[in-house]
N, C-alpha and C. Protein backbone atom coordinates (compact mmCIF):
# COMPACT_ATOMS: atom_id res chain seq x y z
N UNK A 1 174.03 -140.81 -43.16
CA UNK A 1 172.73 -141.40 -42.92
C UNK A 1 171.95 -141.39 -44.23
N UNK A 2 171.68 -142.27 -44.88
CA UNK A 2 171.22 -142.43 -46.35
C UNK A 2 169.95 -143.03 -45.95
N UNK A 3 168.72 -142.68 -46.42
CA UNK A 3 167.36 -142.87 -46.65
C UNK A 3 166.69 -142.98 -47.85
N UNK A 4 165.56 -143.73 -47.88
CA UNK A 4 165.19 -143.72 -49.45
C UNK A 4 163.66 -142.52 -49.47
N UNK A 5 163.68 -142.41 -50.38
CA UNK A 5 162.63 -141.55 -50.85
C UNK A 5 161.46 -142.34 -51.22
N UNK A 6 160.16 -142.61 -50.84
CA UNK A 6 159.63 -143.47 -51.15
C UNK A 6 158.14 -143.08 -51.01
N UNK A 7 157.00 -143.67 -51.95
CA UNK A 7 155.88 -143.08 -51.90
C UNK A 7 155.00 -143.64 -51.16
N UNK A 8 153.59 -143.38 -50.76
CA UNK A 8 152.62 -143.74 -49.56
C UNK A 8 151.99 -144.81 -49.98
N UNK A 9 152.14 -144.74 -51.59
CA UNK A 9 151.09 -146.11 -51.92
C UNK A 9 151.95 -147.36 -51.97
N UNK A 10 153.25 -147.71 -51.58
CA UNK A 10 153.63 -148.74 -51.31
C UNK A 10 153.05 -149.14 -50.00
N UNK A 11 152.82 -148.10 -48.90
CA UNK A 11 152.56 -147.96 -47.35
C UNK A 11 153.47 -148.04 -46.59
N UNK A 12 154.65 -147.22 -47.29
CA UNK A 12 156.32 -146.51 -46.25
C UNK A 12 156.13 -145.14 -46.78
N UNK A 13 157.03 -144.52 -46.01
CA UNK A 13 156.37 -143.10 -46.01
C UNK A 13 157.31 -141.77 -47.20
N UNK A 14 156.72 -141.21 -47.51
CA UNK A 14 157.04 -140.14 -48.25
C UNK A 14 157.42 -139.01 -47.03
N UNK A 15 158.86 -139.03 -47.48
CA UNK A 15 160.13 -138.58 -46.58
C UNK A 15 161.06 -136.86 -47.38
N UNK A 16 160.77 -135.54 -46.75
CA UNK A 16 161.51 -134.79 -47.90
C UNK A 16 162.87 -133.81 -46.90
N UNK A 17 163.80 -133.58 -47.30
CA UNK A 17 164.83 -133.45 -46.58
C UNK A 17 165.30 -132.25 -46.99
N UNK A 18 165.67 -130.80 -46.00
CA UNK A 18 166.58 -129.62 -46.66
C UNK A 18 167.75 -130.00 -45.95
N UNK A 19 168.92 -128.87 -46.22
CA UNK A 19 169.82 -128.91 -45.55
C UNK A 19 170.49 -127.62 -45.85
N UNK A 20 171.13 -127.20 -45.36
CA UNK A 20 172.16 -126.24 -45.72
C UNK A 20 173.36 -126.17 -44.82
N UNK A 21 174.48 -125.81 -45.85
CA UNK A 21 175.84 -125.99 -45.62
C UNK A 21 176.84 -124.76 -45.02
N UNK A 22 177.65 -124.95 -44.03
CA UNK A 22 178.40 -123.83 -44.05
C UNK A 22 177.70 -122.69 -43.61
N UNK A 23 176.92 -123.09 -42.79
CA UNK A 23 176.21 -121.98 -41.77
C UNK A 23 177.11 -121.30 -40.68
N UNK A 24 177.27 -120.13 -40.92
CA UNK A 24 178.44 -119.36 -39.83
C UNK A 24 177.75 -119.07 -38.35
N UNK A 25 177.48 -120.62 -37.82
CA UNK A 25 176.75 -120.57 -36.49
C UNK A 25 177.46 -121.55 -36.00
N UNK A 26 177.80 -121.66 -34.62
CA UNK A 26 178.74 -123.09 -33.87
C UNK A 26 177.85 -123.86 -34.02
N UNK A 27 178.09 -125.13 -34.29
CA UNK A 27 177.43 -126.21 -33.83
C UNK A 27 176.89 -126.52 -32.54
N UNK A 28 177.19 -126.04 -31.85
CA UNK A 28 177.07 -125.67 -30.59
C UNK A 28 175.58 -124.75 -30.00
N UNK A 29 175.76 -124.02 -30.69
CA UNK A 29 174.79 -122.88 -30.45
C UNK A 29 173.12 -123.45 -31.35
N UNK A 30 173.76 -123.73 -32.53
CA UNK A 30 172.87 -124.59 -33.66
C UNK A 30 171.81 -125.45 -32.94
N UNK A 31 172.85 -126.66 -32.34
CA UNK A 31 172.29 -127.85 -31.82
C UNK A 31 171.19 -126.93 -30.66
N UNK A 32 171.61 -126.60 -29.41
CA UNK A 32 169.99 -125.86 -28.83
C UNK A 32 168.92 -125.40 -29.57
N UNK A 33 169.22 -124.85 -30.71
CA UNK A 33 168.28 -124.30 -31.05
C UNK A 33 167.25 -125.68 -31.97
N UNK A 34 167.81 -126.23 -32.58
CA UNK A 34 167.37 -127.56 -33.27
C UNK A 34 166.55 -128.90 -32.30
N UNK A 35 167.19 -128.47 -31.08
CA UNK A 35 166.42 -129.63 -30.06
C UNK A 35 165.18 -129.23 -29.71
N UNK A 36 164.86 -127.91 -29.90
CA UNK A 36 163.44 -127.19 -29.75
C UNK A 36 162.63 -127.63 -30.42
N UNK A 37 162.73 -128.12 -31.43
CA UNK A 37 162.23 -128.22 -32.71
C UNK A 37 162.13 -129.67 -32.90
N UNK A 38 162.81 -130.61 -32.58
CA UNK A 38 162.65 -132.07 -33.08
C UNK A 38 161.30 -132.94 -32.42
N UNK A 39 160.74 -133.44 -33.25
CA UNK A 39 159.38 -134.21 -32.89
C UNK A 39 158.29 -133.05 -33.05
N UNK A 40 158.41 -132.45 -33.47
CA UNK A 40 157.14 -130.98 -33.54
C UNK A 40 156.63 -130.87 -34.97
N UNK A 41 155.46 -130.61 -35.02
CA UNK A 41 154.68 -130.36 -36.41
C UNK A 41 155.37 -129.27 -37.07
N UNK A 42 155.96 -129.49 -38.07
CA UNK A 42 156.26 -128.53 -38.87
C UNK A 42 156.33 -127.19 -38.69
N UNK A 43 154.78 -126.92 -39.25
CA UNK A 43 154.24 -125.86 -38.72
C UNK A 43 154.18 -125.19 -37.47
N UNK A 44 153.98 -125.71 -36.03
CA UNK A 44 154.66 -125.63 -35.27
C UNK A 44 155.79 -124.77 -34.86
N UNK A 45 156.82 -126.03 -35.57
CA UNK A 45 158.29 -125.63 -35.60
C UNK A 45 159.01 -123.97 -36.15
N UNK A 46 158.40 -124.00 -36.82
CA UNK A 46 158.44 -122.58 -37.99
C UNK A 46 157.98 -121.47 -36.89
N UNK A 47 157.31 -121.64 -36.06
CA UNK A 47 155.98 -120.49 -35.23
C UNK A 47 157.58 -120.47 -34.28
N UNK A 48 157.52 -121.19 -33.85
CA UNK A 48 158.56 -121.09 -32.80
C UNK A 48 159.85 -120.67 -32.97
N UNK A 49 160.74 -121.05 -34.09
CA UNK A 49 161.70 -120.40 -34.63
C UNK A 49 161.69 -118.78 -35.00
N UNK A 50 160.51 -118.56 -35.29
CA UNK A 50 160.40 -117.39 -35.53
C UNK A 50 160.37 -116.05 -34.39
N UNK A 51 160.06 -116.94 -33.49
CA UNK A 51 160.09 -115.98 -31.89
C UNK A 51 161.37 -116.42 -31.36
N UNK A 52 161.90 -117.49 -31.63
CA UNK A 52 163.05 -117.71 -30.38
C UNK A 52 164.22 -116.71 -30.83
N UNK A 53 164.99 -116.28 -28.94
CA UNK A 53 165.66 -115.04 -29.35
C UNK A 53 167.18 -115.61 -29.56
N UNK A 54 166.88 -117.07 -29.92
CA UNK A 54 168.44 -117.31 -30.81
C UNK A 54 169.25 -116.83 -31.42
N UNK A 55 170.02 -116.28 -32.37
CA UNK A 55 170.82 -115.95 -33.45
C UNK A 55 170.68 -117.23 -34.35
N UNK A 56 170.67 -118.40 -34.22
CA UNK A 56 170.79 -119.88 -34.93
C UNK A 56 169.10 -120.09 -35.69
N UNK A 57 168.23 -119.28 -34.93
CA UNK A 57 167.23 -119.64 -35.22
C UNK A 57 166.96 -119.44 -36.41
N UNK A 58 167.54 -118.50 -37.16
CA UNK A 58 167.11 -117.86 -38.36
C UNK A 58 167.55 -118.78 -39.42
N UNK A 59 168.28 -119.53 -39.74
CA UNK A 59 169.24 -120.31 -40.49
C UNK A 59 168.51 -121.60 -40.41
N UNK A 60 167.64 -121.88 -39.01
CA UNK A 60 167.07 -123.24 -39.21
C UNK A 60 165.82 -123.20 -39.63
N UNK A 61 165.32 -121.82 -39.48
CA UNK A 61 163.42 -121.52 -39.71
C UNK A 61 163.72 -121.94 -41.44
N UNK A 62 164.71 -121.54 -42.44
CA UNK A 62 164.69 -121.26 -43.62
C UNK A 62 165.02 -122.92 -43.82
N UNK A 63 165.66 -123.83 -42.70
CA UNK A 63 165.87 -125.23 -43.48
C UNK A 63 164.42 -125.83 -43.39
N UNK A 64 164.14 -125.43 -42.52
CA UNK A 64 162.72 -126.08 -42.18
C UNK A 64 161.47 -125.73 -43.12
N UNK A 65 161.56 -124.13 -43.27
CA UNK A 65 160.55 -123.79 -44.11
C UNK A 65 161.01 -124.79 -45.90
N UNK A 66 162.15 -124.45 -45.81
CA UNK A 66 163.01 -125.67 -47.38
C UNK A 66 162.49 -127.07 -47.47
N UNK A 67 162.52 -127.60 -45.95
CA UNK A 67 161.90 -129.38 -46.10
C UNK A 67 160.75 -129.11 -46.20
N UNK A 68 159.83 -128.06 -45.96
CA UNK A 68 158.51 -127.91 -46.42
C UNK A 68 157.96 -128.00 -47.86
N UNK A 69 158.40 -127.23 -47.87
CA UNK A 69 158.72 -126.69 -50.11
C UNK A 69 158.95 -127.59 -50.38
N UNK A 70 159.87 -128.78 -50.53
CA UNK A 70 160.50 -129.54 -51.24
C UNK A 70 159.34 -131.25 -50.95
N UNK A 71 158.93 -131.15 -49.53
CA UNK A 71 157.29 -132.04 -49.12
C UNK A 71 156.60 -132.01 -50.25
N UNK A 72 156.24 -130.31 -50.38
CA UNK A 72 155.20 -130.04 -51.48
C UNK A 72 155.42 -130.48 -53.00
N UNK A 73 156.67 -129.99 -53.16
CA UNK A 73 157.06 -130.56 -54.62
C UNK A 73 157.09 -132.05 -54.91
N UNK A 74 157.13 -132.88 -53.93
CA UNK A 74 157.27 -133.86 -54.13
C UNK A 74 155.90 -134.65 -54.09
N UNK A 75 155.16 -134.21 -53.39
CA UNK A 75 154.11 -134.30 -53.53
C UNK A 75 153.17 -134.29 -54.97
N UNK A 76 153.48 -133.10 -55.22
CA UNK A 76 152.97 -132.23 -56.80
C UNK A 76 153.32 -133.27 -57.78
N UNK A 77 154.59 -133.88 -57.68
CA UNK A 77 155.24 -135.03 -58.59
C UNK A 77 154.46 -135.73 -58.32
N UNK A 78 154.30 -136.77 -57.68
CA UNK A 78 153.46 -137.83 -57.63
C UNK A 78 152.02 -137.81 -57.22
N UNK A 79 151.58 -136.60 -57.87
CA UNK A 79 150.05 -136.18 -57.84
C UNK A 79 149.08 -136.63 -56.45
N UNK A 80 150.30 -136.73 -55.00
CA UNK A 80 149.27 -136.93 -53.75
C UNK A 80 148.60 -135.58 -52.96
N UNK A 81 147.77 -136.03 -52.41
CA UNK A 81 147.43 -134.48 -51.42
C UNK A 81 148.51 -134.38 -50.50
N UNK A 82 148.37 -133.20 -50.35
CA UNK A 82 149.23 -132.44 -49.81
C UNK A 82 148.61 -131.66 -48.63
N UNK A 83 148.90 -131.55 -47.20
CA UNK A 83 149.16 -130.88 -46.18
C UNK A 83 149.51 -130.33 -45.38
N UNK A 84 150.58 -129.03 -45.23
CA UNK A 84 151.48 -128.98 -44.53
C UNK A 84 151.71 -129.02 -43.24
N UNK A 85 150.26 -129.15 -42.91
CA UNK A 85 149.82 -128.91 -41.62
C UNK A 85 150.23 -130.47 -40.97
N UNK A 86 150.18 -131.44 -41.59
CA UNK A 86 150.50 -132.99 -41.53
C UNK A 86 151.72 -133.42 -41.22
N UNK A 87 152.64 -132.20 -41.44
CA UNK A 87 154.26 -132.36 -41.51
C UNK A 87 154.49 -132.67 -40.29
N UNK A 88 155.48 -133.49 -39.81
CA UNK A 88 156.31 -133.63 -38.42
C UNK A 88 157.74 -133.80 -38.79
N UNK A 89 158.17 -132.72 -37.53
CA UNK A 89 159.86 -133.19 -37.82
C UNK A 89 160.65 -134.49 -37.38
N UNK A 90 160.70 -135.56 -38.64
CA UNK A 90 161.30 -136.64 -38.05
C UNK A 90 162.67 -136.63 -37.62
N UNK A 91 163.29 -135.86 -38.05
CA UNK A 91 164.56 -135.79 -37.76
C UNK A 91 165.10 -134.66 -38.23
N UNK A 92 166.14 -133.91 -37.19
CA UNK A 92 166.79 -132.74 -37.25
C UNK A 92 168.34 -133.06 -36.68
N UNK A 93 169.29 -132.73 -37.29
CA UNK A 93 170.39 -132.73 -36.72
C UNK A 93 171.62 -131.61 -37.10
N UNK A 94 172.69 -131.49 -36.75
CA UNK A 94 173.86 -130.24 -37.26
C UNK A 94 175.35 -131.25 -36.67
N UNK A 95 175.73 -131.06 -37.90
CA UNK A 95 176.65 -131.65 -38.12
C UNK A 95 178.03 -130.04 -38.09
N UNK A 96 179.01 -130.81 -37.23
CA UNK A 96 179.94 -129.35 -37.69
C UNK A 96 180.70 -129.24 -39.02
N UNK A 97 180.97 -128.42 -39.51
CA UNK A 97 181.60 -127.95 -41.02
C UNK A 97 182.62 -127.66 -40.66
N UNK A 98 183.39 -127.01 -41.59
CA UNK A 98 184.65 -126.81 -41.43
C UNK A 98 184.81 -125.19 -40.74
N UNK A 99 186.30 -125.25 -40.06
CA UNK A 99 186.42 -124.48 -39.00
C UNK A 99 187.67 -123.01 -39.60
N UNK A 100 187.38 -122.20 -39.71
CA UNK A 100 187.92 -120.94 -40.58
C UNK A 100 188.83 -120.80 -38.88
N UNK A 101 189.89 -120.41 -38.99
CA UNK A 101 191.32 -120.62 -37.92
C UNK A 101 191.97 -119.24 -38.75
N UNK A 102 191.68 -117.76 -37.56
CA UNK A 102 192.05 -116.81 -37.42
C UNK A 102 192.94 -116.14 -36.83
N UNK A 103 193.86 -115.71 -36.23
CA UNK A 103 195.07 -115.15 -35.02
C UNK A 103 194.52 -113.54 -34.85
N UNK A 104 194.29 -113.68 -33.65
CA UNK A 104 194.18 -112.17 -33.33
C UNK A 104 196.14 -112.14 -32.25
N UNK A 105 196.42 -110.68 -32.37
CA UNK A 105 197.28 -110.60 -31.66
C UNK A 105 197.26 -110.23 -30.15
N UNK A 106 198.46 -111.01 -29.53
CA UNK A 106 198.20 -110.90 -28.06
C UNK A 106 199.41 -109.79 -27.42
N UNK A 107 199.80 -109.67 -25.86
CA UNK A 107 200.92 -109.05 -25.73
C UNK A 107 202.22 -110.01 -25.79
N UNK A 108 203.42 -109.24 -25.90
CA UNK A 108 204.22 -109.34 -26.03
C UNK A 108 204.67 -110.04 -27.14
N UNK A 109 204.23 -109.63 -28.57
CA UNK A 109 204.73 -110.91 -29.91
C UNK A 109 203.86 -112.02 -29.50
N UNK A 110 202.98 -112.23 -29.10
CA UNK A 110 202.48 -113.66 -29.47
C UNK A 110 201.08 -113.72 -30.05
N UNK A 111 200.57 -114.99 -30.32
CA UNK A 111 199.37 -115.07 -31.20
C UNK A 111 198.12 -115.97 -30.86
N UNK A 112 197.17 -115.20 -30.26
CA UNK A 112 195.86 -116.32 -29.99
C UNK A 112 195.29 -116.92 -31.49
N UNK A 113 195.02 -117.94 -31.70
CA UNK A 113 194.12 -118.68 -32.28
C UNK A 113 192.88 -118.31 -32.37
N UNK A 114 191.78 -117.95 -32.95
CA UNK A 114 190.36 -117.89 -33.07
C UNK A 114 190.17 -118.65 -34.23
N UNK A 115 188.85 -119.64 -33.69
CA UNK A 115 188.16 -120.32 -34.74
C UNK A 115 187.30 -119.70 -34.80
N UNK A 116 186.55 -119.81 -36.13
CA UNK A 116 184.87 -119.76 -36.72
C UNK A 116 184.35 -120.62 -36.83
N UNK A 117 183.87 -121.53 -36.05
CA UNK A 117 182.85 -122.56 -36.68
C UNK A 117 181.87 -122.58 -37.47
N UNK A 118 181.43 -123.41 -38.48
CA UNK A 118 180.46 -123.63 -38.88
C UNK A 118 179.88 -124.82 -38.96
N UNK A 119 178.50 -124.67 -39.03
CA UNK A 119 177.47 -125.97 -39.21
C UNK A 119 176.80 -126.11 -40.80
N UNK A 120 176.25 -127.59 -40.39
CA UNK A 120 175.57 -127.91 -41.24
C UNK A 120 174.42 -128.77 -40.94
N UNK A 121 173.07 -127.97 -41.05
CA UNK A 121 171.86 -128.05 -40.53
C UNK A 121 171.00 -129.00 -41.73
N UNK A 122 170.89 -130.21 -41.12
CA UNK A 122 169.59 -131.03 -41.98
C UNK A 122 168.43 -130.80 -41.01
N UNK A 123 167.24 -131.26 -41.87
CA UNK A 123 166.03 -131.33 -41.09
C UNK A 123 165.50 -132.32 -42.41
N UNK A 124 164.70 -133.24 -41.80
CA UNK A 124 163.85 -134.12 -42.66
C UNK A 124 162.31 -134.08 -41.94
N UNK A 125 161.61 -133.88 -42.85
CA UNK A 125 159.88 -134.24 -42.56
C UNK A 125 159.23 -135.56 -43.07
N UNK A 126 158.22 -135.67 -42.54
CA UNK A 126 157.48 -136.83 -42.79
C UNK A 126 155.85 -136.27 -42.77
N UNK A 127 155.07 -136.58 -43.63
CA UNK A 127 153.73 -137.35 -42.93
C UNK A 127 153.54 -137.65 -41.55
N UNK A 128 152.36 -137.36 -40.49
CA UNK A 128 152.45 -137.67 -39.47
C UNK A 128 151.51 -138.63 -39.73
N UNK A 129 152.52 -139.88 -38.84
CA UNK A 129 151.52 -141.36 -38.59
C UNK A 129 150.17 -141.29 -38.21
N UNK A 130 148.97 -141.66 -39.10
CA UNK A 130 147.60 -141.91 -38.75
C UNK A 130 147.26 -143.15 -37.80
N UNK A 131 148.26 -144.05 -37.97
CA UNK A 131 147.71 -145.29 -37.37
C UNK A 131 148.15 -145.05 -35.81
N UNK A 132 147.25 -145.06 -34.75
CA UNK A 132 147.23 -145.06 -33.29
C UNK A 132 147.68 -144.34 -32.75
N UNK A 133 148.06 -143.02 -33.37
CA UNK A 133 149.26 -142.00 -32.85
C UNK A 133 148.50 -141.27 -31.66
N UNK A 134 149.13 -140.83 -30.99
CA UNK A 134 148.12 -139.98 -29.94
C UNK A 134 148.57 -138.74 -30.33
N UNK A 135 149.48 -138.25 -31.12
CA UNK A 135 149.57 -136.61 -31.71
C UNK A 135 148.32 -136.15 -32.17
């Protein structure tokens, strides 16, 4: 999914994106915790991650708090104001990573399989729309 980066004074929106890779959480487990979170103010989002009694939660509070930071910096670059409070999550998703394939032993000589999954957690923010929004 490729997006452009683009500033407010054209009047398209200034868009900033974390991600992190190779998170030793299922995709599975990830994705609940990420659906909590999609369409929610930033800030918000962060409050809530921080209480939910996930295990996944912790891994996404830090992508989220990252698309924050990186809002700001980008901001700072192109000398606009800045709000974090303005942030909305436009999009959150977890993609699965690659799968670490373990053998524990079973009875009689034989061998179970165990995977490790891992994810890979984007989150992108935006500016929340001024024009007619009812947020």
């Amino acid at each position: 999914m490729a997006t452009k980066n683009t500033t407010d004074a054209e009047g398209v929106v200034l868009e900033a994106r974390a991600s992190a890779r190779h998170v030793r959480v299922t995709p599975q487990k990830a994705r609940r915790v990420v659906d909590l979170i999609r369409g929610k103010r930033a800030v918000e989002a962060v409050s809530v991650l921080r209480f939910a009694p996930q295990g996944a939660s912790d891994p996404v509070r830090k992508v989220v708090e990252s698309a924050i930071a990186n809002a700001r910096v980008k901001a700072d670059k192109t000398a606009e104001a800045f709000d974090e409070r303005d942030l909305v999550i436009s999009s959150a998703f977890v993609d699965e990573g690659p799968t670490m394939k373990r053998f524990r032993p079973r009875a009689q000589g034989r061998a179970a399989r165990i995977n490790k999954r891992t994810s890979h957690i984007t989150v992108v923010v935006t500016p929340q729309q001024t024009t007619g929004g009812n947020r």
